[in-house]
C-alpha atoms as a PDB file:
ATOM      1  CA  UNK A   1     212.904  77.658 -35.646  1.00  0.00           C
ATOM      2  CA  UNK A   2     210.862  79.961 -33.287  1.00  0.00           C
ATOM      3  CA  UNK A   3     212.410  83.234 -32.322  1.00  0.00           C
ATOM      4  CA  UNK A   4     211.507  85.593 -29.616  1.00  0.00           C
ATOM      5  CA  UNK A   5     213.467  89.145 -29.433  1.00  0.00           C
ATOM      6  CA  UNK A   6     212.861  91.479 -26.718  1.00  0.00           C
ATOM      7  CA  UNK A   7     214.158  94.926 -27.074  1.00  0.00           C
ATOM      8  CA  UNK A   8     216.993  96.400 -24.533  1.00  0.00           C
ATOM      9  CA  UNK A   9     218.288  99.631 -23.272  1.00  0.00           C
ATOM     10  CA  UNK A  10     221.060 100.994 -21.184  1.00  0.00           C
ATOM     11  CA  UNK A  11     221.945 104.612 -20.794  1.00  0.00           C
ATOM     12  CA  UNK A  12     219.824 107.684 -22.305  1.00  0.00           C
ATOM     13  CA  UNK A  13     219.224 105.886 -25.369  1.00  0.00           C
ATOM     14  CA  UNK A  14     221.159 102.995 -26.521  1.00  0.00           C
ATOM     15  CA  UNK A  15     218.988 100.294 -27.506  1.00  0.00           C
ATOM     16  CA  UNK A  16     219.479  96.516 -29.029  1.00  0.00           C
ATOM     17  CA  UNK A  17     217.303  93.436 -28.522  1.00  0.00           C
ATOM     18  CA  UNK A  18     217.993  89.901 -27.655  1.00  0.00           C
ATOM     19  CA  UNK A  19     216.958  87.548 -29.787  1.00  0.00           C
ATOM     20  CA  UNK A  20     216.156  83.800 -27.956  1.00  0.00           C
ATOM     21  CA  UNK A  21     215.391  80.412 -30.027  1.00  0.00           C
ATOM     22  CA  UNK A  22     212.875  78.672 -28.361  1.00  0.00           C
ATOM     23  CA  UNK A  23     213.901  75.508 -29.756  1.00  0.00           C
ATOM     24  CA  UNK A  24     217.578  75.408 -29.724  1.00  0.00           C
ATOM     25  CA  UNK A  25     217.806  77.936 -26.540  1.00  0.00           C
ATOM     26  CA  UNK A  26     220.617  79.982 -28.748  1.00  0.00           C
ATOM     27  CA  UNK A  27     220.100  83.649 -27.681  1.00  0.00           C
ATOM     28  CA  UNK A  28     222.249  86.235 -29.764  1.00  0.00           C
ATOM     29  CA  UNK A  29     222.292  89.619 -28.003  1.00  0.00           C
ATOM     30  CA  UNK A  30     222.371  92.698 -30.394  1.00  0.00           C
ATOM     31  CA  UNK A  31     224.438  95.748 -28.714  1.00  0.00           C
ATOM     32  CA  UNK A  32     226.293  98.372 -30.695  1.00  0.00           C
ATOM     33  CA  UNK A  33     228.909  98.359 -27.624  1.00  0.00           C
ATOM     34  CA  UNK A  34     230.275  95.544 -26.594  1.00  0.00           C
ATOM     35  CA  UNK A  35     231.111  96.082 -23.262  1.00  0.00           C
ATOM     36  CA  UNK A  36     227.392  96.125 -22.950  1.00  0.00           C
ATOM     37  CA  UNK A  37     227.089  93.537 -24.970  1.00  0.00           C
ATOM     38  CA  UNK A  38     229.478  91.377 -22.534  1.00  0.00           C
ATOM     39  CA  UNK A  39     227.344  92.405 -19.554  1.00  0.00           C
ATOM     40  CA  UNK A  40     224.052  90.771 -21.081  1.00  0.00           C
ATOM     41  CA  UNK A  41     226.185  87.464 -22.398  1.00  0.00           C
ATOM     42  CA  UNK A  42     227.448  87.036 -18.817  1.00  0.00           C
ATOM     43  CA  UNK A  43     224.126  87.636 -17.001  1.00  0.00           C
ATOM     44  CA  UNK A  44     222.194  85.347 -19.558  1.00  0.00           C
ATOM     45  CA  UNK A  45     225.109  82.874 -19.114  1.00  0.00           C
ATOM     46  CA  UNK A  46     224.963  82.385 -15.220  1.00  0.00           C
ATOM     47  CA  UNK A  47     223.106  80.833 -12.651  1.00  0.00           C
ATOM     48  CA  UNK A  48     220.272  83.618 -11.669  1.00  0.00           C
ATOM     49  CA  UNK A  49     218.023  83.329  -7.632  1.00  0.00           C
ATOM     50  CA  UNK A  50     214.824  85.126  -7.917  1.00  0.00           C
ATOM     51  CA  UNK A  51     212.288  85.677  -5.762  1.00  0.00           C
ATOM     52  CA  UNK A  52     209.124  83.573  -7.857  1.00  0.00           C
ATOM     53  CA  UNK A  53     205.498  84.643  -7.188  1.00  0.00           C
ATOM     54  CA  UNK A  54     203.491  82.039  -5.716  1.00  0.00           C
ATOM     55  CA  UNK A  55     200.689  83.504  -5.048  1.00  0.00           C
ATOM     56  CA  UNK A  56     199.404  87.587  -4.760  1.00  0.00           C
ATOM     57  CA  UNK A  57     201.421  88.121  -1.869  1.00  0.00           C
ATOM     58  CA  UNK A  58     203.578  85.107  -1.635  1.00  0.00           C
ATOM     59  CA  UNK A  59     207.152  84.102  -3.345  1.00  0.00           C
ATOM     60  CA  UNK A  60     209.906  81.707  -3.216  1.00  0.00           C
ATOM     61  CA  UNK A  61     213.099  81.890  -4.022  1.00  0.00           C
ATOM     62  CA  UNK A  62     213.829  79.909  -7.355  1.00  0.00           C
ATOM     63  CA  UNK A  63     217.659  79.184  -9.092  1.00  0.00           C
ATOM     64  CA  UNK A  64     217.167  79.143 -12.511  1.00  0.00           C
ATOM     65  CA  UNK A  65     219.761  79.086 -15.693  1.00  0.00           C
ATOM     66  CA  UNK A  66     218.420  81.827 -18.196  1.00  0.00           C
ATOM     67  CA  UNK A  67     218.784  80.329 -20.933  1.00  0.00           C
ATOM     68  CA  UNK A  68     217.208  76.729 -20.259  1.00  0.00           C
ATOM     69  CA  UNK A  69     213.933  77.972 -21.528  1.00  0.00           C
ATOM     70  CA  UNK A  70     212.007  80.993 -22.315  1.00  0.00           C
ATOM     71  CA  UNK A  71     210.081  81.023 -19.081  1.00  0.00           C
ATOM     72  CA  UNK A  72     213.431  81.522 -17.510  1.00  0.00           C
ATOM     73  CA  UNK A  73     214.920  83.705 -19.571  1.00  0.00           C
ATOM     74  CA  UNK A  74     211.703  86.255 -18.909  1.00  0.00           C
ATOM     75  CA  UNK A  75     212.246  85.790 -15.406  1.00  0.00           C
ATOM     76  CA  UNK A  76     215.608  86.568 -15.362  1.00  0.00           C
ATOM     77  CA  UNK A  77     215.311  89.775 -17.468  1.00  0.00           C
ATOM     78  CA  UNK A  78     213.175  91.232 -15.144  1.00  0.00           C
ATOM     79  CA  UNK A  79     215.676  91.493 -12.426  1.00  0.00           C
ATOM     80  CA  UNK A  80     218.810  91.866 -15.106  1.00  0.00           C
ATOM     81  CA  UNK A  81     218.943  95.700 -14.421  1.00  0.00           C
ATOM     82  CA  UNK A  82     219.281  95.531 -10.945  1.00  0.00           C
ATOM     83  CA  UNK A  83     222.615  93.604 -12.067  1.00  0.00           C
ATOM     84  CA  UNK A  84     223.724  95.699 -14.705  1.00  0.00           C
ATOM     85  CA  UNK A  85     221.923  98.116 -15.574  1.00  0.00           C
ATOM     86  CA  UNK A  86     220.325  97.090 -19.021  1.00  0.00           C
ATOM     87  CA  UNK A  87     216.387  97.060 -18.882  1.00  0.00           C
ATOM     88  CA  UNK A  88     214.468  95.079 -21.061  1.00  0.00           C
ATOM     89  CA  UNK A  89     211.619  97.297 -22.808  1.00  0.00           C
ATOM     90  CA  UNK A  90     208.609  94.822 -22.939  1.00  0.00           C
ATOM     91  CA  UNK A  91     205.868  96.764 -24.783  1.00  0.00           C
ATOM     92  CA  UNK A  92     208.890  97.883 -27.487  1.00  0.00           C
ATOM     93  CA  UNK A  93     208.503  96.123 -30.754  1.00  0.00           C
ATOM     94  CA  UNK A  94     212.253  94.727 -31.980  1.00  0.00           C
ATOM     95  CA  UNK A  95     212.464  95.219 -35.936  1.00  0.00           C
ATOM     96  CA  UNK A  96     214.275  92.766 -37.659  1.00  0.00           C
ATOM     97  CA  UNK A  97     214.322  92.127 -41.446  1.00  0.00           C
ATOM     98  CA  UNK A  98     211.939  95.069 -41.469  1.00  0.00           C
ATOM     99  CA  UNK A  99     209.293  92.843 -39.734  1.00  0.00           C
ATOM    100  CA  UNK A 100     207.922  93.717 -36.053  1.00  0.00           C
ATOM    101  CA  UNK A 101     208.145  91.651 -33.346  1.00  0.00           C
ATOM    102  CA  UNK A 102     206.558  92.332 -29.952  1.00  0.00           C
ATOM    103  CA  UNK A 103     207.912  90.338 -26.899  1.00  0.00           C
ATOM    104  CA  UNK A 104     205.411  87.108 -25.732  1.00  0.00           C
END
C-alpha cells in the first residue's frame, strides 16, 4: 500500500500530519486535539468547489470529493485553511516510524 502524509498545523504550534492511501483512499488524520482533529475529518469528508487553474491566468471552478484521489485531496488542502484554519506545511517532512516522508 502507498502512503502519502503531509504535515499540518493550526495555532502557534500544534502540528500532526495526514496520512492518505493512494490505493485504498483511507486517510487517517493525526491531531493531538480532537476538536481539530474533527475539523480536518469533516473538511476531507465533504464535497469541496475550487477555483482550478487552467491556464497562467485562467481557472474554473471544479467540485471535487477530497478523498477520491490524491490529486484531489492536494487540491483541497490548499484552500482547507481558509475553512478552518489548519494549513498544510508542504516543504515539512512528516516522521513516522522514525522514517521521513516529504509530501509529493
Amino acid at each position: 500500500m502507498e502512503w502519502v502524509y503531509l504535515a499540518i498545523h493550526y495555532g502557534d504550534n500544534e502540528r500532526g500530519h495526514i496520512a492518505y492511501n493512494k490505493e485504498t483512499k483511507e486517510c487517517q488524520v493525526v491531531l493531538d486535539d480532537a476538536n481539530w482533529k474533527e475539523k480536518v475529518e469533516s473538511y476531507l469528508q465533504t464535497e469541496q468547489t475550487v477555483m482550478h487553474a487552467t491556464g497562467l491566468n485562467t481557472y474554473d471552478e471544479l467540485t471535487v470529493q477530497p478523498l477520491e484521489s490524491y490529486e484531489y485531496l492536494k487540491l483541497a488542502l490548499t484552500r482547507m485553511w481558509n475553512k478552518n484554519g489548519v494549513q498544510v506545511d508542504w516543504g515539512i517532512p512528516v516522521e513516522v516510524d522514525g522514517q521521513l516522508y516529504f509530501a509529493e
